[in-house]
Each structure stands twice: as structure tokens, then as C-alpha cells.
N, C-alpha and C. Protein backbone atom coordinates (compact mmCIF):
# COMPACT_ATOMS: atom_id res chain seq x y z
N UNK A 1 0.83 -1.17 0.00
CA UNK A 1 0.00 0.00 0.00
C UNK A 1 0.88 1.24 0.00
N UNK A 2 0.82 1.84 -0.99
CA UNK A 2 1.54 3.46 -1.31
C UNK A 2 0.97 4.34 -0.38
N UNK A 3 1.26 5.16 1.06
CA UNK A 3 0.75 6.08 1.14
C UNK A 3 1.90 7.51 0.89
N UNK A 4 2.26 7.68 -0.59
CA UNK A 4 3.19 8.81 -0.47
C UNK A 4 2.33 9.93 -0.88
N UNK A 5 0.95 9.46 -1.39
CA UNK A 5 0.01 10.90 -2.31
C UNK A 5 -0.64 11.20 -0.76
N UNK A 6 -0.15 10.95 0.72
CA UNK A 6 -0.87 11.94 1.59
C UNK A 6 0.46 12.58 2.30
N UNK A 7 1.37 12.21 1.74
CA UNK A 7 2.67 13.01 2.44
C UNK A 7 2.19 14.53 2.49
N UNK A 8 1.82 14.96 1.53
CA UNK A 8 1.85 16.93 0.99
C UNK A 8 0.33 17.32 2.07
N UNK A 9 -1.29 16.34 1.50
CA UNK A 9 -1.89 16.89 2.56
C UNK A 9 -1.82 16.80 3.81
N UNK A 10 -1.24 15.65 4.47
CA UNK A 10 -0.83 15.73 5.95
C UNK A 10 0.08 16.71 6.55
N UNK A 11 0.96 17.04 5.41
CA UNK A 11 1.57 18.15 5.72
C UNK A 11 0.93 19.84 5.65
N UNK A 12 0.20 19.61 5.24
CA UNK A 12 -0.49 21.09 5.05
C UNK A 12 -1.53 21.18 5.85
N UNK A 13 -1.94 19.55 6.62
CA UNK A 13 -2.84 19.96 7.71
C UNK A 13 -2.40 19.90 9.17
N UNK A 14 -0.85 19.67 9.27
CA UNK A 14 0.01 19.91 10.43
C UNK A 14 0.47 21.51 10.48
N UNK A 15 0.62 22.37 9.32
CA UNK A 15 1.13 23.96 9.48
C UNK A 15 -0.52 24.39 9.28
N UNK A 16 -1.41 24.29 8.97
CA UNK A 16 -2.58 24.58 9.42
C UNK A 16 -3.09 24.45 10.84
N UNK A 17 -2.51 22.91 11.59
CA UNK A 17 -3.03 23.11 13.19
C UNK A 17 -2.05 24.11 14.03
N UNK A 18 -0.89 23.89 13.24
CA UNK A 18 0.15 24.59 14.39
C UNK A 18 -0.23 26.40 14.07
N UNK A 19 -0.75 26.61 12.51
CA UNK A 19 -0.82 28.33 12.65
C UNK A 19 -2.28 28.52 13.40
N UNK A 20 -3.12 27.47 13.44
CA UNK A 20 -4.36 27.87 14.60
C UNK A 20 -4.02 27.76 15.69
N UNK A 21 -3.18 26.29 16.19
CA UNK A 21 -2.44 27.03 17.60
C UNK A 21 -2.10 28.52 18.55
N UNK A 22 -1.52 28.75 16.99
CA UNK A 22 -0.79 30.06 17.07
C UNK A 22 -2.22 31.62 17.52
N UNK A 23 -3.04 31.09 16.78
CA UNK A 23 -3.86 32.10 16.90
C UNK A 23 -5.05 32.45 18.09
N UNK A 24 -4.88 33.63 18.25
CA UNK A 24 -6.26 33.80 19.79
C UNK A 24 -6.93 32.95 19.55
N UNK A 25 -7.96 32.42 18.44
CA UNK A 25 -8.71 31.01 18.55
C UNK A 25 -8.21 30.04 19.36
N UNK A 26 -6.82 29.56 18.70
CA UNK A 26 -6.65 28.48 19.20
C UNK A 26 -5.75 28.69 20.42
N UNK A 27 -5.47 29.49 21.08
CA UNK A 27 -4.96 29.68 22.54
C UNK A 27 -6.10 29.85 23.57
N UNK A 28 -7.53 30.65 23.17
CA UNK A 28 -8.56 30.84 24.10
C UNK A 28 -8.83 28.97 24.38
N UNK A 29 -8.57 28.13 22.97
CA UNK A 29 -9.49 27.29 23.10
C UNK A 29 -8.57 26.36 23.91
N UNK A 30 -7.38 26.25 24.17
CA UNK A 30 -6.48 25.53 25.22
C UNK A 30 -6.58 25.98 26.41
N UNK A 31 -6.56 27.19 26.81
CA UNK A 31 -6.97 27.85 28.18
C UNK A 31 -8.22 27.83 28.28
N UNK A 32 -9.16 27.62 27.43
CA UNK A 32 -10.05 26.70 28.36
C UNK A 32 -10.71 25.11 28.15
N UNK A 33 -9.57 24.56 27.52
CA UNK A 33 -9.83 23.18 28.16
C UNK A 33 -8.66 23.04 29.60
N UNK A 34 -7.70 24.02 29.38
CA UNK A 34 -7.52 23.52 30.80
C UNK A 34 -7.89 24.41 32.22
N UNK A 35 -9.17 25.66 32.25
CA UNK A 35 -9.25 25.76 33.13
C UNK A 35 -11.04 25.47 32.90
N UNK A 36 -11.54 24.18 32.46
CA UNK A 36 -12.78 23.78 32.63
C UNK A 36 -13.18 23.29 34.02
N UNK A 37 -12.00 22.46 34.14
CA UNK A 37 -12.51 21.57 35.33
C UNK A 37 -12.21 22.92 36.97
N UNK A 38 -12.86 22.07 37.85
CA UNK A 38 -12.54 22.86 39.28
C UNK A 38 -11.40 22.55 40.08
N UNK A 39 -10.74 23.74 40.38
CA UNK A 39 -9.35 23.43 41.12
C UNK A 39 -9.85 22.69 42.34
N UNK A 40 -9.18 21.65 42.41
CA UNK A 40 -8.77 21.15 43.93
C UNK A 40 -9.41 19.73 44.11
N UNK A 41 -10.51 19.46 42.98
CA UNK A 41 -11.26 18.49 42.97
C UNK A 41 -10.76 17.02 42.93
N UNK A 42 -9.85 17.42 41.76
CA UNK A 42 -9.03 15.88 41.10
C UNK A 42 -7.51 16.70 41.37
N UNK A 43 -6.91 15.95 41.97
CA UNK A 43 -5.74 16.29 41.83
C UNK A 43 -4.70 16.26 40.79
N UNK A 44 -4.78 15.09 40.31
CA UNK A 44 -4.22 14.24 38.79
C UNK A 44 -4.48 15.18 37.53
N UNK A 45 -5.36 16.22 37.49
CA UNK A 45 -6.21 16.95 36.95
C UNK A 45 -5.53 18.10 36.92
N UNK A 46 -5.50 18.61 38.22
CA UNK A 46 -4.83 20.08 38.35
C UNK A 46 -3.62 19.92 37.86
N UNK A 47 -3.10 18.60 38.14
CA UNK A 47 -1.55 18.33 37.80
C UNK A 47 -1.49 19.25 36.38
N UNK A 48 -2.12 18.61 35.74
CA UNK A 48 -2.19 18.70 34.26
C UNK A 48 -2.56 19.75 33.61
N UNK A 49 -3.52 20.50 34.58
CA UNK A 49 -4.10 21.74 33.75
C UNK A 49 -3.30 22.74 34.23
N UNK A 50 -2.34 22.70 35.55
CA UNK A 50 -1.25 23.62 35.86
C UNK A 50 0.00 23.45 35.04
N UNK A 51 0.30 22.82 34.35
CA UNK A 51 1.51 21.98 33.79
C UNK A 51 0.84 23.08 32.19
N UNK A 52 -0.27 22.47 31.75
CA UNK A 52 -0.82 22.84 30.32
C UNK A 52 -0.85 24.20 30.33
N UNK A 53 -1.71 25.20 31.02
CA UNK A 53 -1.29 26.74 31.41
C UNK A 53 -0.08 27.02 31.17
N UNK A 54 0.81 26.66 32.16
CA UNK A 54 2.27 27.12 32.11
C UNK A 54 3.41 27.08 30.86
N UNK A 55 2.76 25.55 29.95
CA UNK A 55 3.39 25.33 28.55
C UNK A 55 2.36 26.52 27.56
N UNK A 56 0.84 26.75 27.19
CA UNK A 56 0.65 27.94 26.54
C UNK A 56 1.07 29.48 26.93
N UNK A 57 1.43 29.40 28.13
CA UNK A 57 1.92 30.61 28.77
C UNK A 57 3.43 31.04 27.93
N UNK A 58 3.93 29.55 28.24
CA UNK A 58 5.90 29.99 27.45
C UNK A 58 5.26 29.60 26.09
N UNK A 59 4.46 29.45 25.42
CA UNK A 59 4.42 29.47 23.84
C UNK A 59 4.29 30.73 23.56
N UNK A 60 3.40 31.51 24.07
CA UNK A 60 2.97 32.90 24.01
C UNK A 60 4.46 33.58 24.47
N UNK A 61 5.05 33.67 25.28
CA UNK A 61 6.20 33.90 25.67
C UNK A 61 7.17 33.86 24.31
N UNK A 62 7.02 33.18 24.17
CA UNK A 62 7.75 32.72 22.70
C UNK A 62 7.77 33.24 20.91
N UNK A 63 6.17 33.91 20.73
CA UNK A 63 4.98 34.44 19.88
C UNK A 63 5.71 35.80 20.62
N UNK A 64 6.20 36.38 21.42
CA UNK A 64 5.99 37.88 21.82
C UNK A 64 4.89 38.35 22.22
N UNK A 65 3.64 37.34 22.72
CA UNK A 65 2.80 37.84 23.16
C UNK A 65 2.51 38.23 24.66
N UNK A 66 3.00 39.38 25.35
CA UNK A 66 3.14 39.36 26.35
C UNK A 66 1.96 39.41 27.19
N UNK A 67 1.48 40.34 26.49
CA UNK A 67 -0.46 40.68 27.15
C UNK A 67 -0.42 39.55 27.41
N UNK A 68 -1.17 38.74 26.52
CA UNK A 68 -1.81 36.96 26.45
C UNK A 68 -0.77 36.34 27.52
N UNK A 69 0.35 36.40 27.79
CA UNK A 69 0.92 35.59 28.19
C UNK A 69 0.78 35.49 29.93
N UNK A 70 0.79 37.01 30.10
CA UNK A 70 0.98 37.53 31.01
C UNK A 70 -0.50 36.96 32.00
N UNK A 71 -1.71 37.44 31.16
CA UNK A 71 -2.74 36.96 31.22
C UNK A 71 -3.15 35.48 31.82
N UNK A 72 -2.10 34.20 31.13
CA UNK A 72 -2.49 33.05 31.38
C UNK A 72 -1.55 32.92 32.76
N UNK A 73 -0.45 33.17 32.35
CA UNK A 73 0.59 33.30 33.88
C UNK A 73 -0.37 33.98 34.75
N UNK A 74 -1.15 35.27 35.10
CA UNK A 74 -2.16 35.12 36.66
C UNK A 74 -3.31 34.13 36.44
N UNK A 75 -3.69 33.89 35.67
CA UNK A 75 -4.75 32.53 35.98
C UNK A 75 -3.71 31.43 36.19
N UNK A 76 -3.04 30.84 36.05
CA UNK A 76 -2.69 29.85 36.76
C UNK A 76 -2.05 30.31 38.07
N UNK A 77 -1.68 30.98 38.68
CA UNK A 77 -1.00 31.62 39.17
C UNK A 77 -1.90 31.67 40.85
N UNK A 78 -3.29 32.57 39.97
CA UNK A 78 -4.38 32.60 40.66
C UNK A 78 -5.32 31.10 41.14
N UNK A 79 -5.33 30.60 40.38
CA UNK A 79 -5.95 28.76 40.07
C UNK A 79 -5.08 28.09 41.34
N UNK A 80 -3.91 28.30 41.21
CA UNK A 80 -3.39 26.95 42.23
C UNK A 80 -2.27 27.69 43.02
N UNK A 81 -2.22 29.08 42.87
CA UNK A 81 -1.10 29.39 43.89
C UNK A 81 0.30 28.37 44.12
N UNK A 82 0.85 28.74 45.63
CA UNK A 82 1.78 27.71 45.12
C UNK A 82 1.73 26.42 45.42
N UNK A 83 0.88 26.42 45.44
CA UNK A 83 0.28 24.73 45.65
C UNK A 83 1.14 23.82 43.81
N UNK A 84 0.95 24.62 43.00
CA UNK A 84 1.58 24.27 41.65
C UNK A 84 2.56 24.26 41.47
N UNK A 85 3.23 22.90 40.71
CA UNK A 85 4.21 22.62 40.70
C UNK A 85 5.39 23.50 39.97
N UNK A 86 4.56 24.85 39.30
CA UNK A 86 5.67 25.55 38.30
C UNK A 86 5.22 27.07 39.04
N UNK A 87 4.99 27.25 40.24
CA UNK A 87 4.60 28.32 40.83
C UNK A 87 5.85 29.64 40.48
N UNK A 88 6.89 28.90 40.80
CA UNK A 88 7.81 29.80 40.97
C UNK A 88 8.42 30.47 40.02
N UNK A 89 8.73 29.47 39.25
CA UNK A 89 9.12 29.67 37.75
C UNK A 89 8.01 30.33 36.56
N UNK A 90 6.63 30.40 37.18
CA UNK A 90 5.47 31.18 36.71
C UNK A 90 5.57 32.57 36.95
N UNK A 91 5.75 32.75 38.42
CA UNK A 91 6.23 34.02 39.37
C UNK A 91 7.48 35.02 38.37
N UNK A 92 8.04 33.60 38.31
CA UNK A 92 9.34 34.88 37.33
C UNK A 92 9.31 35.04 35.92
N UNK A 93 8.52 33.93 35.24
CA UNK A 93 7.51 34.29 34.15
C UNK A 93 7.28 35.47 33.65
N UNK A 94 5.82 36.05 35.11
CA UNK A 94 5.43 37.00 34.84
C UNK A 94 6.13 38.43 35.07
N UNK A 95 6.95 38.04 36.41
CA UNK A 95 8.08 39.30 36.06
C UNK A 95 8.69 39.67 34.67
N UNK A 96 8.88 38.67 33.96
CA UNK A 96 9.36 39.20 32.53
C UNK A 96 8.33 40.07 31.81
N UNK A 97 7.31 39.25 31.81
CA UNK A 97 5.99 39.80 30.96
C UNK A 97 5.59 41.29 31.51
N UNK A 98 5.95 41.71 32.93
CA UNK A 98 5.52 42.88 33.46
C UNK A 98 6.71 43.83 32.55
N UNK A 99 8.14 42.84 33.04
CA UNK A 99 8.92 44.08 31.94
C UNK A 99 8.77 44.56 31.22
N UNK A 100 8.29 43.40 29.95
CA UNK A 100 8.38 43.53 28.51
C UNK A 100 6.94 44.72 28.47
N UNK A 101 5.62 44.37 29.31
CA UNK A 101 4.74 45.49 28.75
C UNK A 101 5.09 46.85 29.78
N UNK A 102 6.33 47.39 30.41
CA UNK A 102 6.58 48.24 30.76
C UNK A 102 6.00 48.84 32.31
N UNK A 103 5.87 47.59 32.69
CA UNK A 103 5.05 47.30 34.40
C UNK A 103 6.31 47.05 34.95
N UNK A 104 7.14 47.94 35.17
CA UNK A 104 8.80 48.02 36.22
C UNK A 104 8.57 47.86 37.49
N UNK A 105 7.85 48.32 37.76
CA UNK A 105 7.19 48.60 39.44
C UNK A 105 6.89 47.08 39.88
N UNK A 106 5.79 46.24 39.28
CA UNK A 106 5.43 45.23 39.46
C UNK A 106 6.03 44.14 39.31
N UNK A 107 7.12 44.31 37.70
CA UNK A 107 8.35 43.47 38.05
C UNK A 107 9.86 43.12 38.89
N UNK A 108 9.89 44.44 39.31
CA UNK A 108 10.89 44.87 40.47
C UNK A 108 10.16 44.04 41.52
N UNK A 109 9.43 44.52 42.07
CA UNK A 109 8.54 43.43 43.53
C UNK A 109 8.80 41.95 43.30
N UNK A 110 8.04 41.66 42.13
CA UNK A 110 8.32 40.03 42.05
C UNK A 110 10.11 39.73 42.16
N UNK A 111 10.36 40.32 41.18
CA UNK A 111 12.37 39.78 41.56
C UNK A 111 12.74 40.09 42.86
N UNK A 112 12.51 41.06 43.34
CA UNK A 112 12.56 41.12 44.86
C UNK A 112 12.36 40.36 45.60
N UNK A 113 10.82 39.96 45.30
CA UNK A 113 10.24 38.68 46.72
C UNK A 113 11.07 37.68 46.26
N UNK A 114 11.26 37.46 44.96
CA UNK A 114 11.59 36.05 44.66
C UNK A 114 13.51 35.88 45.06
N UNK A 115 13.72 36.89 45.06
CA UNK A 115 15.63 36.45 45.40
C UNK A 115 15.32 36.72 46.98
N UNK A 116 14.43 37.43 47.41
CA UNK A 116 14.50 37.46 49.11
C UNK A 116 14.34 35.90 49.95
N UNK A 117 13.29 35.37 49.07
CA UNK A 117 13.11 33.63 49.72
C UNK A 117 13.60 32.62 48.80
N UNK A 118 14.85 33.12 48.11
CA UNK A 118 15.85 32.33 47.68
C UNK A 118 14.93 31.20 46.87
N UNK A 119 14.07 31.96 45.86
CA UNK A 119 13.32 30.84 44.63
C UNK A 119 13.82 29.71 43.61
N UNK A 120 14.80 29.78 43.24
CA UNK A 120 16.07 28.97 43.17
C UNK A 120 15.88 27.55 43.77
N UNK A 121 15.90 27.64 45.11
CA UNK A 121 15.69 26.69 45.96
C UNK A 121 14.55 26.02 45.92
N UNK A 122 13.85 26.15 45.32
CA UNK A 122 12.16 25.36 44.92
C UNK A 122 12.42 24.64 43.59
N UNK A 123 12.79 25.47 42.50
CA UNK A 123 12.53 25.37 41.22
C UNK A 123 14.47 25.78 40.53
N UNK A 124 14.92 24.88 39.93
CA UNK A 124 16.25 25.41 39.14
C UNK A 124 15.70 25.87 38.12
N UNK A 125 14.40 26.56 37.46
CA UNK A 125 14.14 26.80 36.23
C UNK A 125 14.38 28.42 36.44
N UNK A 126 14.17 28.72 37.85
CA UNK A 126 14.44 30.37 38.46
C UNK A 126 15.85 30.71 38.30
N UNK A 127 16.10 31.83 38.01
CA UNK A 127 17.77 32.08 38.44
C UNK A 127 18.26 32.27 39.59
N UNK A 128 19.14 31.96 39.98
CA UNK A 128 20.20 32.30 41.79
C UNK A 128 19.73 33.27 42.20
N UNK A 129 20.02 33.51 43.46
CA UNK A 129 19.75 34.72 44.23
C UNK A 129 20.35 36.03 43.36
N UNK A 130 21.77 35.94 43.24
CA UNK A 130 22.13 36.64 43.00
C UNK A 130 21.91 37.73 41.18
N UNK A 131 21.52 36.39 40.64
CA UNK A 131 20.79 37.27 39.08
C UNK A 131 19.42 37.78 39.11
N UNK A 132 18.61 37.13 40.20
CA UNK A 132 17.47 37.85 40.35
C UNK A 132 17.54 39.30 41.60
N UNK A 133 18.51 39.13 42.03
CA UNK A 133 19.23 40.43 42.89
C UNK A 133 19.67 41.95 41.67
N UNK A 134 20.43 40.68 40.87
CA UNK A 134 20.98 41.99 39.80
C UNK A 134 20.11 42.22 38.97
N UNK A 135 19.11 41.48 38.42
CA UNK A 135 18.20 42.06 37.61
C UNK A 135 17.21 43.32 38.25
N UNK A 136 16.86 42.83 39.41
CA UNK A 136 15.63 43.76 40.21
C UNK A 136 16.54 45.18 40.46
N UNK A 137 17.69 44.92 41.05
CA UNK A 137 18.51 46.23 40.65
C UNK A 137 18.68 47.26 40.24
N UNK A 138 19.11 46.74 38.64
CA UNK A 138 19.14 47.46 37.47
C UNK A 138 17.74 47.86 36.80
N UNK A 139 16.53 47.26 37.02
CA UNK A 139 15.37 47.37 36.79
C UNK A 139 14.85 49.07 38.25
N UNK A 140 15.27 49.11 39.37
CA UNK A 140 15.43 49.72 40.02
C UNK A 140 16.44 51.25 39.90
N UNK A 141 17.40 50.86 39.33
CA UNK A 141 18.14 51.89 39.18
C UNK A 141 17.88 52.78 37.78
N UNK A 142 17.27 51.82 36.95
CA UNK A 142 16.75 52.41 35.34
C UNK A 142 15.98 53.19 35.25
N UNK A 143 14.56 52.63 36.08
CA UNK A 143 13.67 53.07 35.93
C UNK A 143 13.15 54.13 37.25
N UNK A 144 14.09 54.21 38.09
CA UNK A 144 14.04 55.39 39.09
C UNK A 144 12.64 54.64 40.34
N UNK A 145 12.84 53.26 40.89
CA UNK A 145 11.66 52.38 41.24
C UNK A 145 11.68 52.73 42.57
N UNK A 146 10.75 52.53 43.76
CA UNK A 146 11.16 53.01 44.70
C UNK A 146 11.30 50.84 45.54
């Protein structure tokens, strides 16, 4: 059995799912299959829908979409606190996303709290004390922060 005459349409319906991925359609429609269910109910569940958040969060991250991104980083954020397994590394997430849309104030605090209780120490996906020291810093000294 030849299947080489579906090589081209299978391929054109894999950059078709991945550019709907890409699009508010298809990001509303992942954020909410994973915040359908109720936090706290199934655990196995939250696992998954905190895990799934946090991967459309760094896709968007990725897209330059900071709004959107920023967006899904406090719903999960908000959803499971740090009860979630990527709390921390969400936390400094959204410090970026505050940078990038020009929220200094709000990202200074987060690098702050987060090198003050040594976040690092939860999660290696965070940076050391000391780069989230020098970032909040220079974010401090740039932007005149109090």
C-alpha cells in the first residue's frame, strides 16, 4: 500500500493546526480546556491543567505575546497558587511579561520577593539569588523604582 500521495496533505494539515495554535482562537481554546474543570477536585487533573497553562503561557512567551501571556501566567497563578508545581518559575515568568509590557514597578517586587526567599531553591528553572538580585537592581536603578 503506497501512502506517499498523503505526504503533501498531511503536511499542510500539520502547518494549518500549528498556525491555529498560534492564533487567539486556538490559545482561548487551550486555556479553556484547561481551566474547565474545578481546582482542587481531582488532583491528577490540576496536575495537568497547571503543567498545560504554564506550557501555553511559554508558547505565548515565545509568539511575543506578552499581554496573552501575562494573562495566562495570573490565571494559573491565581488557580493553584503555590500549591503548583511551576509556581515559581510562573512568578518569574510574569516578572518578565511585566517588563516587557513596561510594568517596572510590578516586576521589580516580584524579583525582589523572589531572590529574598531564595526561589532557586524550589525550582532550578528560576535564576540564583544573586541574578534575580541583579536584575531587580538594574530594573530599580533604570527606571528610578522606589
Amino acid at each position: 500500500m503506497d501512502l506517499s500521495g498523503l505526504k503533501w496533505p498531511l503536511i499542510i494539515l500539520v502547518i494549518v493546526a500549528v498556525g491555529w495554535l498560534g492564533s487567539s482562537g486556538g490559545v482561548n481554546y487551550m486555556v479553556n480546556n484547561f481551566t474547565k474543570a474545578t481546582p482542587g477536585a481531582d488532583a491528577q487533573r490540576d496536575k495537568v491543567d497547571e503543567a498545560g497553562l504554564t506550557r501555553v503561557a511559554g508558547y505565548l512567551m515565545m509568539l511575543l505575546r506578552w499581554e496573552r501571556s501575562k494573562d495566562v501566567l495570573e490565571t494559573v497563578i491565581n488557580r493553584y497558587g503555590n500549591n503548583g508545581a511551576n509556581y515559581w518559575y510562573n512568578m518569574y515568568r510574569l516578572a518578565k511579561c511585566y517588563e516587557k509590557l513596561g510594568r517596572y514597578q510590578e516586576a521589580y517586587n516580584i524579583l525582589r520577593d523572589l531572590a529574598q526567599i531564595n526561589a532557586h531553591q524550589y525550582d532550578d528553572r528560576v535564576p540564583e539569588f544573586d541574578n534575580l538580585n541583579l536584575r531587580a537592581n538594574k530594573l530599580k536603578e533604570v527606571h528610578n523604582l522606589q
